[in-house]
PDB file of N, CA and C in Angstrom:
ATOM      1  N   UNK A   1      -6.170  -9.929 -11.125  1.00  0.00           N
ATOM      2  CA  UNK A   1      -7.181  -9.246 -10.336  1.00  0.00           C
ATOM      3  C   UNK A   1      -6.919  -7.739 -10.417  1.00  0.00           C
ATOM      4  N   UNK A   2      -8.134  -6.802 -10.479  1.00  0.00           N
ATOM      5  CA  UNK A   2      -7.757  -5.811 -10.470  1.00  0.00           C
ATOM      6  C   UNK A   2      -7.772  -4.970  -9.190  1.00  0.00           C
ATOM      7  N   UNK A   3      -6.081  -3.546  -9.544  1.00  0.00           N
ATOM      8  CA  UNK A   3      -6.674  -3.241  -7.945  1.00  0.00           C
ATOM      9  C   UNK A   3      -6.898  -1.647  -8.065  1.00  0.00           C
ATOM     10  N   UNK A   4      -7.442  -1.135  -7.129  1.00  0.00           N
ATOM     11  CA  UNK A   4      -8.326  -0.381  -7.100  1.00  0.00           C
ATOM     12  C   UNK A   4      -7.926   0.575  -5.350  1.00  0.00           C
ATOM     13  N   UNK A   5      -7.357   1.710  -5.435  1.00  0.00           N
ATOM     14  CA  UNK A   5      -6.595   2.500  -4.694  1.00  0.00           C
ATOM     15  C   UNK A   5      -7.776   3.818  -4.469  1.00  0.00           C
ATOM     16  N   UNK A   6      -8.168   3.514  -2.709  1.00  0.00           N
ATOM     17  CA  UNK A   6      -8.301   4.557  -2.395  1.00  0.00           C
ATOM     18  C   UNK A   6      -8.033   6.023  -2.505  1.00  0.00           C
ATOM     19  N   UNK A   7      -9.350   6.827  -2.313  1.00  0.00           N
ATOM     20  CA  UNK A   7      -8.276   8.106  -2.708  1.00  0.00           C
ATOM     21  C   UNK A   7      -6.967   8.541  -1.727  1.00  0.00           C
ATOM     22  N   UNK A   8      -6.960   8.467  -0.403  1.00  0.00           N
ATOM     23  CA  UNK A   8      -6.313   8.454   0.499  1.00  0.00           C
ATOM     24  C   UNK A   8      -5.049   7.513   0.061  1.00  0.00           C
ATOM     25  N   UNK A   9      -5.139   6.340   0.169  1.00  0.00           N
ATOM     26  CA  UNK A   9      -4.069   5.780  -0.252  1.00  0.00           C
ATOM     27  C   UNK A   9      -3.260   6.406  -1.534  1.00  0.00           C
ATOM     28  N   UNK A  10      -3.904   6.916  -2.408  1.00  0.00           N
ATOM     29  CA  UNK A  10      -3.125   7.208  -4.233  1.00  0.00           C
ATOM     30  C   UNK A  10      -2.580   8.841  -3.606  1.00  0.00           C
ATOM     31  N   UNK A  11      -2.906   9.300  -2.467  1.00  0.00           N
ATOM     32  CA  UNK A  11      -2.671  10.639  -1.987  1.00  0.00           C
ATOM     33  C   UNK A  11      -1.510  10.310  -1.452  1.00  0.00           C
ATOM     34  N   UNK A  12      -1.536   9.381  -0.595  1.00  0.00           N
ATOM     35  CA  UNK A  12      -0.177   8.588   0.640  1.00  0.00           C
ATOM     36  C   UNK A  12       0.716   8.453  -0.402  1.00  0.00           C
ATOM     37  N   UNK A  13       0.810   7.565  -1.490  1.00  0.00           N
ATOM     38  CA  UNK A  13       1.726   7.087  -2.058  1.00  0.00           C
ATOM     39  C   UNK A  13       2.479   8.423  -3.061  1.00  0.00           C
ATOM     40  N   UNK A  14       1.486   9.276  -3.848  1.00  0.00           N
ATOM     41  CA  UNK A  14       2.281  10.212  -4.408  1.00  0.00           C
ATOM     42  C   UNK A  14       2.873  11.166  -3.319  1.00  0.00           C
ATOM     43  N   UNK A  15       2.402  11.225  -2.140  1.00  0.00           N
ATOM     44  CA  UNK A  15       3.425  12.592  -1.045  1.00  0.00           C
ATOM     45  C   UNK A  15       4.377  11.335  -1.252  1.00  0.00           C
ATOM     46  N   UNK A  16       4.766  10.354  -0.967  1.00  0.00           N
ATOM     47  CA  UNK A  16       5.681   9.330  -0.274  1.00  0.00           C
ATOM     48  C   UNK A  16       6.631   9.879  -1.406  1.00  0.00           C
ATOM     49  N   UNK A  17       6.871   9.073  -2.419  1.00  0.00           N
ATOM     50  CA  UNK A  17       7.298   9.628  -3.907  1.00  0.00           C
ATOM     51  C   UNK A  17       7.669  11.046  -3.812  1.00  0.00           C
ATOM     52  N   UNK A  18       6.691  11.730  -3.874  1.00  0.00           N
ATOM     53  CA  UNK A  18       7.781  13.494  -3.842  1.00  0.00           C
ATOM     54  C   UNK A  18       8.168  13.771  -2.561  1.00  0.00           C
ATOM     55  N   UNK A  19       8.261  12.995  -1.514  1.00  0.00           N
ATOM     56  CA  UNK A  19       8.989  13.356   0.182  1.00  0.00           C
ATOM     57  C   UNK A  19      10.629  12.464  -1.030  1.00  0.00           C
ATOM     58  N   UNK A  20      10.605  11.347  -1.241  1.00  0.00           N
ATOM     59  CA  UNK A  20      11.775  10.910  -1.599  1.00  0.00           C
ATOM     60  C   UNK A  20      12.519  11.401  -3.025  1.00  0.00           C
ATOM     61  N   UNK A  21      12.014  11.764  -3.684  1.00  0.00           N
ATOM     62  CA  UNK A  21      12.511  12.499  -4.564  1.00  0.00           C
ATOM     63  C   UNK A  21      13.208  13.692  -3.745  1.00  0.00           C
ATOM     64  N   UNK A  22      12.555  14.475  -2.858  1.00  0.00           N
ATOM     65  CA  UNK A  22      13.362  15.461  -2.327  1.00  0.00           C
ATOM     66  C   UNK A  22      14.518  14.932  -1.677  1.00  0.00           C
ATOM     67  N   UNK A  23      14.728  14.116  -1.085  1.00  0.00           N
ATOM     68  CA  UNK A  23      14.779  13.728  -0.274  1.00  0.00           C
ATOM     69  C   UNK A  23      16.634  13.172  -1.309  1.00  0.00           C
ATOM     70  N   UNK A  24      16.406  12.570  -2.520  1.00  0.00           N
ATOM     71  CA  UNK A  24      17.516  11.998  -3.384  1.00  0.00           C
ATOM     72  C   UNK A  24      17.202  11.855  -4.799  1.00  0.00           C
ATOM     73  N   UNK A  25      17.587  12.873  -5.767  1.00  0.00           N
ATOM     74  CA  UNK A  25      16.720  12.512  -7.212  1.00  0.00           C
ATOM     75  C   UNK A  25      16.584  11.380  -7.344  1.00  0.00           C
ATOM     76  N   UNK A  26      15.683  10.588  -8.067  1.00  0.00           N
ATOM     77  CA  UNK A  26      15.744   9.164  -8.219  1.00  0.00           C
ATOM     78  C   UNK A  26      14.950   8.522  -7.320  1.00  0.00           C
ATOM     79  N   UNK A  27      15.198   8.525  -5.770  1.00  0.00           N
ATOM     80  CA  UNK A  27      14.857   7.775  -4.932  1.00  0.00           C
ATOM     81  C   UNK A  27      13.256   7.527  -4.805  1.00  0.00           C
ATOM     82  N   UNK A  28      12.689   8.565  -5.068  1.00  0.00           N
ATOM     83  CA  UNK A  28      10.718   8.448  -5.496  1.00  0.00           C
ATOM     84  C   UNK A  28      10.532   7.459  -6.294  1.00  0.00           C
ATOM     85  N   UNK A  29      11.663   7.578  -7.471  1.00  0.00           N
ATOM     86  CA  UNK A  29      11.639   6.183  -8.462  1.00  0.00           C
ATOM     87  C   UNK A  29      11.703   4.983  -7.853  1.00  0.00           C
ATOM     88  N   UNK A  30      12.754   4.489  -7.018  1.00  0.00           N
ATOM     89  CA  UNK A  30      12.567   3.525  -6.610  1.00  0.00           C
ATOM     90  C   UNK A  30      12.022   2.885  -5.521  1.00  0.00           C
ATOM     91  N   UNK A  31      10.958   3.682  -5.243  1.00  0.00           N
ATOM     92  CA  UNK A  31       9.630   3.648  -3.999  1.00  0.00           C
ATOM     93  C   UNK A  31       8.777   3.103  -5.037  1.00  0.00           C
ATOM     94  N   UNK A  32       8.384   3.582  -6.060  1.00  0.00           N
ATOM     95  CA  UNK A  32       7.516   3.382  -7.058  1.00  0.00           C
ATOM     96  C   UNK A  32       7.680   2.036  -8.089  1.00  0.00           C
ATOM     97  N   UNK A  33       9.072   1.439  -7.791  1.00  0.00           N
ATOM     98  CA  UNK A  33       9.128   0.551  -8.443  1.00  0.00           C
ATOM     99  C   UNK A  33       8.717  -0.493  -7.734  1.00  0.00           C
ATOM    100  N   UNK A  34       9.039  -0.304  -6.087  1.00  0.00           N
ATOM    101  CA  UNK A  34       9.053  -1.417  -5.598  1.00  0.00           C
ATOM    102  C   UNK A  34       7.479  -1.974  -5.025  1.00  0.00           C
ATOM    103  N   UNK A  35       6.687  -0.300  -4.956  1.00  0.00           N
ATOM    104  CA  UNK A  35       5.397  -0.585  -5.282  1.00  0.00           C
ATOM    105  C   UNK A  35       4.528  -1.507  -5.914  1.00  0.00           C
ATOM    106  N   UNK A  36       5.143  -1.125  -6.965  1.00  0.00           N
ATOM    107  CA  UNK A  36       4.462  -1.629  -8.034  1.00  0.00           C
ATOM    108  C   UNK A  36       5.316  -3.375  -8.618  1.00  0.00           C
ATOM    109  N   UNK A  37       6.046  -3.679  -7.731  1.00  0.00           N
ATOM    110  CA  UNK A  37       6.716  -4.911  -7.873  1.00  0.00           C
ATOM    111  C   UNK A  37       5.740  -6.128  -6.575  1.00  0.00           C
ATOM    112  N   UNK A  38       5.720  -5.141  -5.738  1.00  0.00           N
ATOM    113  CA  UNK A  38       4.428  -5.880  -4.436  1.00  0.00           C
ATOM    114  C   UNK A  38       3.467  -5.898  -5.052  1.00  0.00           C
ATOM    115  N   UNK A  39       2.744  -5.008  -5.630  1.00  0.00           N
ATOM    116  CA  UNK A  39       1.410  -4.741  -6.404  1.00  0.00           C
ATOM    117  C   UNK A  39       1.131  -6.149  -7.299  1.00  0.00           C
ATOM    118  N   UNK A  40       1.931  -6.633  -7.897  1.00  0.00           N
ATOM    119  CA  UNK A  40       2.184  -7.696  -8.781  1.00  0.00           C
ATOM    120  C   UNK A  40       2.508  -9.186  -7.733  1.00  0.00           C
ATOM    121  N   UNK A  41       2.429  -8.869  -6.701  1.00  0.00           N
ATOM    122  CA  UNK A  41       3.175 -10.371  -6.000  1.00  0.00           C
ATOM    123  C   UNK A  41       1.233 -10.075  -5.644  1.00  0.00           C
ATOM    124  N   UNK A  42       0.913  -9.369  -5.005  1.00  0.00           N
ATOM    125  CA  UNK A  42      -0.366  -9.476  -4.425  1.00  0.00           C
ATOM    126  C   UNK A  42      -1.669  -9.892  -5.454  1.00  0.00           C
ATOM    127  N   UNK A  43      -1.684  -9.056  -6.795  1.00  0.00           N
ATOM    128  CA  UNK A  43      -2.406  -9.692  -7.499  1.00  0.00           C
ATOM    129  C   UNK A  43      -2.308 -11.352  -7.387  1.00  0.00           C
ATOM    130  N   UNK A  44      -0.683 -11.649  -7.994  1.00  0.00           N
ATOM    131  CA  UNK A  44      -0.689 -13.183  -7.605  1.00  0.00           C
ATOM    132  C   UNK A  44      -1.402 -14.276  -6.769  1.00  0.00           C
ATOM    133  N   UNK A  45      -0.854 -13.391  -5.206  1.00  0.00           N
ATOM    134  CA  UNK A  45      -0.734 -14.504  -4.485  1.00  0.00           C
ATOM    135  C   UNK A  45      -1.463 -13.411  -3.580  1.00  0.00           C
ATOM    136  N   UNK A  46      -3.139 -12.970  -3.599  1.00  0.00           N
ATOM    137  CA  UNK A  46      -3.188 -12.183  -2.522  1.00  0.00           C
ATOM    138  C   UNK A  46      -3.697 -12.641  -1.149  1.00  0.00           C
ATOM    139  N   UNK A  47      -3.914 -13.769  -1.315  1.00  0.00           N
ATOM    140  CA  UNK A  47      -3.991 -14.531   0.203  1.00  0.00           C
ATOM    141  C   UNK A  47      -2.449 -14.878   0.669  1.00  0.00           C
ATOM    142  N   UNK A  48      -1.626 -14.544   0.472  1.00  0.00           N
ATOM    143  CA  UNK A  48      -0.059 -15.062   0.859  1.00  0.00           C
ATOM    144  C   UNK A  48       0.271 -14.181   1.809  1.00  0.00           C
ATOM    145  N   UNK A  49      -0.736 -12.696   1.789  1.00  0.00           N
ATOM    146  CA  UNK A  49       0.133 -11.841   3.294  1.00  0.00           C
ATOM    147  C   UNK A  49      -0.871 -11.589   3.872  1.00  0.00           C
ATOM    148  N   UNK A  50      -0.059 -11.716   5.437  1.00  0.00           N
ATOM    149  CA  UNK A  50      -0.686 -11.511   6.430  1.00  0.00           C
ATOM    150  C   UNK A  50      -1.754 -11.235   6.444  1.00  0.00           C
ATOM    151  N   UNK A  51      -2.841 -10.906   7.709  1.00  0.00           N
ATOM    152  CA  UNK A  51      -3.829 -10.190   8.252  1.00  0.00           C
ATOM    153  C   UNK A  51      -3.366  -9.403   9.224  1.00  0.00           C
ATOM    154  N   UNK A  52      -3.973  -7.796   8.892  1.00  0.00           N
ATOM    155  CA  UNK A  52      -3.188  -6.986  10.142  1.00  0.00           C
ATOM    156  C   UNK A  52      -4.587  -7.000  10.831  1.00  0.00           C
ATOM    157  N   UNK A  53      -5.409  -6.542  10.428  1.00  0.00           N
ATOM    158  CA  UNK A  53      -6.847  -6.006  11.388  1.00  0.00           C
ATOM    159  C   UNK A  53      -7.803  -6.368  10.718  1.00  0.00           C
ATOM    160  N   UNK A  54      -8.747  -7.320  11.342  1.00  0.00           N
ATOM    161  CA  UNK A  54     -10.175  -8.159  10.771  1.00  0.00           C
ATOM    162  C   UNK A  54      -9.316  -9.435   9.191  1.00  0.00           C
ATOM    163  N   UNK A  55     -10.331  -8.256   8.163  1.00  0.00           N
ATOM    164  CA  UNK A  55      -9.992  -9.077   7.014  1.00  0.00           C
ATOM    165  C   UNK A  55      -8.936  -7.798   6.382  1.00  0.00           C
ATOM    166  N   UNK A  56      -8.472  -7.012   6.568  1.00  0.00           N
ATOM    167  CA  UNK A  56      -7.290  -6.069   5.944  1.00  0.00           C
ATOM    168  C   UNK A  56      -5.891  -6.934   5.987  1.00  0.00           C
ATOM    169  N   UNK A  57      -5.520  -7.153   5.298  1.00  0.00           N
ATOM    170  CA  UNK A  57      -4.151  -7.460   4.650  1.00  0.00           C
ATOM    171  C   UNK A  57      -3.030  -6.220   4.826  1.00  0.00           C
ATOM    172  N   UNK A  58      -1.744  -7.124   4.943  1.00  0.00           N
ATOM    173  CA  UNK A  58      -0.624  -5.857   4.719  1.00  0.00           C
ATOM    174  C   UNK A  58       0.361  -6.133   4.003  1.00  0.00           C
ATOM    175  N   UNK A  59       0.772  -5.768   3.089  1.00  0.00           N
ATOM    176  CA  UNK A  59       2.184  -6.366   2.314  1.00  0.00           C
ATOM    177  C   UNK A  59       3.238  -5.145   2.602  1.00  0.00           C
ATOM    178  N   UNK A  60       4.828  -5.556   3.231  1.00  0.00           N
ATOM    179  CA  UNK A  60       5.694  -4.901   3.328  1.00  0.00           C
ATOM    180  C   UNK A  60       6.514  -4.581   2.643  1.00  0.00           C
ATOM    181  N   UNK A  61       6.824  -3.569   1.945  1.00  0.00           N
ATOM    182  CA  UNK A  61       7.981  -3.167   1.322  1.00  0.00           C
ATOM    183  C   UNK A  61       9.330  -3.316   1.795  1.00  0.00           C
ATOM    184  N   UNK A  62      10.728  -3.959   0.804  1.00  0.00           N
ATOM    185  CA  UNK A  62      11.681  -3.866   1.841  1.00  0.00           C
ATOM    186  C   UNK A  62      12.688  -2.826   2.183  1.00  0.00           C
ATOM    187  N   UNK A  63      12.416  -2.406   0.656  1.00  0.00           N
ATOM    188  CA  UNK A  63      13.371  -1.075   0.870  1.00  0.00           C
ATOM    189  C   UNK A  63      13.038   0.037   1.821  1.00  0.00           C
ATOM    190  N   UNK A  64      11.378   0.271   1.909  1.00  0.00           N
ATOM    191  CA  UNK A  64      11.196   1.714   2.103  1.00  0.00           C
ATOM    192  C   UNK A  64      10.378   1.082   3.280  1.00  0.00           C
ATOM    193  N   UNK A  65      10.428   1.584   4.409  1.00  0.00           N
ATOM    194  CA  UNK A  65       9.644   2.197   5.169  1.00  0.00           C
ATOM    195  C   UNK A  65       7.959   1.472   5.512  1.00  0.00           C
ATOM    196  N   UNK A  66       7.712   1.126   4.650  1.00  0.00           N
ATOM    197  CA  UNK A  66       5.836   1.523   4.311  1.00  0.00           C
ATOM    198  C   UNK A  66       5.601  -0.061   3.852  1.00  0.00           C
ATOM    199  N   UNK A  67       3.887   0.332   4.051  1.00  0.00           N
ATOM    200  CA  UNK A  67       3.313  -1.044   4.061  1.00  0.00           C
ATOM    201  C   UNK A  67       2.474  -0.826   2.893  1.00  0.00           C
ATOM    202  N   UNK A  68       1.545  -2.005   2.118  1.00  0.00           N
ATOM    203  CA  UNK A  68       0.254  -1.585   1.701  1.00  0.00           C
ATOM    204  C   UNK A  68      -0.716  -2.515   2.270  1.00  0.00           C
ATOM    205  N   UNK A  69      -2.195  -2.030   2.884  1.00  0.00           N
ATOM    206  CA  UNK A  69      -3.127  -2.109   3.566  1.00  0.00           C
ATOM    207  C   UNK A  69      -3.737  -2.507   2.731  1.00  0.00           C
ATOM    208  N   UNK A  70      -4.663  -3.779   2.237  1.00  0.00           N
ATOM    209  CA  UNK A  70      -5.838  -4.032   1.249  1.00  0.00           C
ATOM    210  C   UNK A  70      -6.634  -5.117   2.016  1.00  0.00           C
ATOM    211  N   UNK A  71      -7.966  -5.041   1.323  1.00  0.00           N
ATOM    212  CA  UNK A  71      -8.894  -6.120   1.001  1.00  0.00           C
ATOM    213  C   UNK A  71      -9.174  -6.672  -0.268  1.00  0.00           C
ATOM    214  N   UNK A  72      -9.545  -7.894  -0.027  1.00  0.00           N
ATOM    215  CA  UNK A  72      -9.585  -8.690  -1.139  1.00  0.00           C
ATOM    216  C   UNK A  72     -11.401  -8.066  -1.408  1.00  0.00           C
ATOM    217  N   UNK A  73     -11.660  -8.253  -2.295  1.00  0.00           N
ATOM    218  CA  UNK A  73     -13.239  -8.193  -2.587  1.00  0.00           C
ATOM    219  C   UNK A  73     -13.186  -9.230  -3.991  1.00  0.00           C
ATOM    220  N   UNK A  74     -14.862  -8.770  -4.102  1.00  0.00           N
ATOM    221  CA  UNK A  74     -14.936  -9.829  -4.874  1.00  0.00           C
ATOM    222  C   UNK A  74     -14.354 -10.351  -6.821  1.00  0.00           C
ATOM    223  N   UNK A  75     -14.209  -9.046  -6.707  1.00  0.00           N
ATOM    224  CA  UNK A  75     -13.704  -9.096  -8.557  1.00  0.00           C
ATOM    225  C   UNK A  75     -12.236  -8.095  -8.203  1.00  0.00           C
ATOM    226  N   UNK A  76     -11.879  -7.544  -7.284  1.00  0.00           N
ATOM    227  CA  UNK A  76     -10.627  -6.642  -7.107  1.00  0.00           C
ATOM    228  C   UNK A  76      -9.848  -6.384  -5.540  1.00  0.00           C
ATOM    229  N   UNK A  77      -8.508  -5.734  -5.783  1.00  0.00           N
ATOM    230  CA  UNK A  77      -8.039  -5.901  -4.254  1.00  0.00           C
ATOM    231  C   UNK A  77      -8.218  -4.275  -4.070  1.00  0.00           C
ATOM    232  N   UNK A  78      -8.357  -3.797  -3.245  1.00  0.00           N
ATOM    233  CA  UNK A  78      -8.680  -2.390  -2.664  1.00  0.00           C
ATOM    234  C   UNK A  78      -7.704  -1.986  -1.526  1.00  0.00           C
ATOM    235  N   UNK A  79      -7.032  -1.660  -2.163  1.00  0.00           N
ATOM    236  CA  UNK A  79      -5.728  -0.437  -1.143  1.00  0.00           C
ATOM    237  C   UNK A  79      -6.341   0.890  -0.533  1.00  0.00           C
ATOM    238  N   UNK A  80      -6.628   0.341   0.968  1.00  0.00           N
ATOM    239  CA  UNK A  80      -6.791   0.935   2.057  1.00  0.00           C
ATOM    240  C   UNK A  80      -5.450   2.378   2.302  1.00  0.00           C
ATOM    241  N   UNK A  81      -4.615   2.242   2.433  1.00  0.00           N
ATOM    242  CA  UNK A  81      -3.925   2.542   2.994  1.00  0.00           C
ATOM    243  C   UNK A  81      -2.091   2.313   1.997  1.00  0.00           C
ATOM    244  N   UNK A  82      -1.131   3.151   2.059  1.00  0.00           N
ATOM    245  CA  UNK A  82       0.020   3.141   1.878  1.00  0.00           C
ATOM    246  C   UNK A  82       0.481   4.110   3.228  1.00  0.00           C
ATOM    247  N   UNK A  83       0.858   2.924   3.962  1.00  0.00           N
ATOM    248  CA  UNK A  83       1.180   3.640   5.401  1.00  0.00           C
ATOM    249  C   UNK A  83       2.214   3.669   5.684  1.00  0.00           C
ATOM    250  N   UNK A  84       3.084   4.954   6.331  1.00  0.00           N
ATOM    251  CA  UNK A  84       4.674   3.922   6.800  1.00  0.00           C
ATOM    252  C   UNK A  84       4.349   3.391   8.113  1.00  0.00           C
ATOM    253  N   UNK A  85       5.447   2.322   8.184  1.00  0.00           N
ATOM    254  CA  UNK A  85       5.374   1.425   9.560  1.00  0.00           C
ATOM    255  C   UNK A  85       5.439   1.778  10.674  1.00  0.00           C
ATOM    256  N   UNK A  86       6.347   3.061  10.599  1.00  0.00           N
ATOM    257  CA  UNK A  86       6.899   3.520  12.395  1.00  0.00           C
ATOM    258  C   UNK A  86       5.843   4.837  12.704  1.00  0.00           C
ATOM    259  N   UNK A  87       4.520   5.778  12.030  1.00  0.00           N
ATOM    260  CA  UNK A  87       4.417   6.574  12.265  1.00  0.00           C
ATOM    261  C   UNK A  87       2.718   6.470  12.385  1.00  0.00           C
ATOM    262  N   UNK A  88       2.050   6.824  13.316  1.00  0.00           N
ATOM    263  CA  UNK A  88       0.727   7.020  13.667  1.00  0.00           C
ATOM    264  C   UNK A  88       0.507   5.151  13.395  1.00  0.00           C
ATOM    265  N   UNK A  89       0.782   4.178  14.095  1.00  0.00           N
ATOM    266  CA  UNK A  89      -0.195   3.106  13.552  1.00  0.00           C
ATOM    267  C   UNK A  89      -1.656   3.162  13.479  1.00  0.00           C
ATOM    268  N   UNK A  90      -2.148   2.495  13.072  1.00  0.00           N
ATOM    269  CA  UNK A  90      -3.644   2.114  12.903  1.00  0.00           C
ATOM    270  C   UNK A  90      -4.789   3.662  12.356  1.00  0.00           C
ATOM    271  N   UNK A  91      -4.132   4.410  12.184  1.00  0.00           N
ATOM    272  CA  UNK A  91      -4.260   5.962  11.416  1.00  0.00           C
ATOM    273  C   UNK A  91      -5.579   5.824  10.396  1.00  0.00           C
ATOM    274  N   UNK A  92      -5.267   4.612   9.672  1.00  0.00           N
ATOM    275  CA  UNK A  92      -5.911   4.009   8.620  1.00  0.00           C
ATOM    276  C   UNK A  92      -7.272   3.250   8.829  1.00  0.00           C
ATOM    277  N   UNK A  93      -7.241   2.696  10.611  1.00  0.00           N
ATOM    278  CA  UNK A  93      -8.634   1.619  10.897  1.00  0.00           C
ATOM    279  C   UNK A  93      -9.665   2.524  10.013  1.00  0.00           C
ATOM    280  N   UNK A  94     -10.330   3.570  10.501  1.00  0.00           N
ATOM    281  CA  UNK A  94     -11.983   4.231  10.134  1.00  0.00           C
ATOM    282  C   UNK A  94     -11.952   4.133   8.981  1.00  0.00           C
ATOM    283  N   UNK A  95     -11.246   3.866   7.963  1.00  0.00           N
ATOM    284  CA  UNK A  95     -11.644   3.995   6.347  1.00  0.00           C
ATOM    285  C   UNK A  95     -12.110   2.921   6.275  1.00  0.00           C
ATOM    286  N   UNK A  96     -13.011   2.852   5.028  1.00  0.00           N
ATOM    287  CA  UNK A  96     -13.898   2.099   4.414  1.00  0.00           C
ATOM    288  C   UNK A  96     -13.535   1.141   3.764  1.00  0.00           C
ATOM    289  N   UNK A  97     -13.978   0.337   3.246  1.00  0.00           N
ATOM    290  CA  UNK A  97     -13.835  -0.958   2.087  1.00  0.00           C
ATOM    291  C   UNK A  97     -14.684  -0.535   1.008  1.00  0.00           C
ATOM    292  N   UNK A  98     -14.151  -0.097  -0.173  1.00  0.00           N
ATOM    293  CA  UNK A  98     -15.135   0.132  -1.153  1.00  0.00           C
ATOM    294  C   UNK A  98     -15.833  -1.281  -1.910  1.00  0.00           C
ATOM    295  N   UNK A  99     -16.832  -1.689  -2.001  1.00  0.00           N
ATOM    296  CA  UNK A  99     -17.115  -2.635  -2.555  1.00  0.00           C
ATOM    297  C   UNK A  99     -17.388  -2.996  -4.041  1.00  0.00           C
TER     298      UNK A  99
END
């Protein structure tokens, strides 16, 4: 399935990445891996996580901090949101579902 990243979200995830790179050379890297290691469980299996709000989904990262926010639609999954867990919740409700 293909997925398909808000602009907001592809904004969230590259600050996330250069906050941790500053933060420890390397360490942006392995935000990005583990991204993109969920990214691949969700294509899979994207009815396997949760429901946080209505029909929005959340898959947790374990290393880092942060969640990813999607809907399923009909030919792709749509990332709402790359949020971290402990800061402004629900920050993300008013955005859209691109269809």
């Amino acid at each position: 399935m293909r997925l398909v990243f808000s602009p907001e979200a592809r904004l969230e995830f590259e600050e996330a990445v250069r906050y941790y790179n500053r933060q420890l050379a390397g360490l942006g890297t392995g935000l990005q891996e583990e991204v993109r290691a969920v990214l691949r469980r969700m294509r899979t299996w994207p009815l396997a996580f949760p429901l946080e709000a209505g029909e929005i989904r959340r898959a947790l990262l374990g290393r880092f901090p942060y969640k990813l926010l999607y809907s399923i639609e009909s030919d792709h999954l749509y990332i709402l949101a790359v949020a971290h867990q402990h800061r402004k919740p629900n920050y993300w409700v008013s955005r859209t579902v691109k269809k």
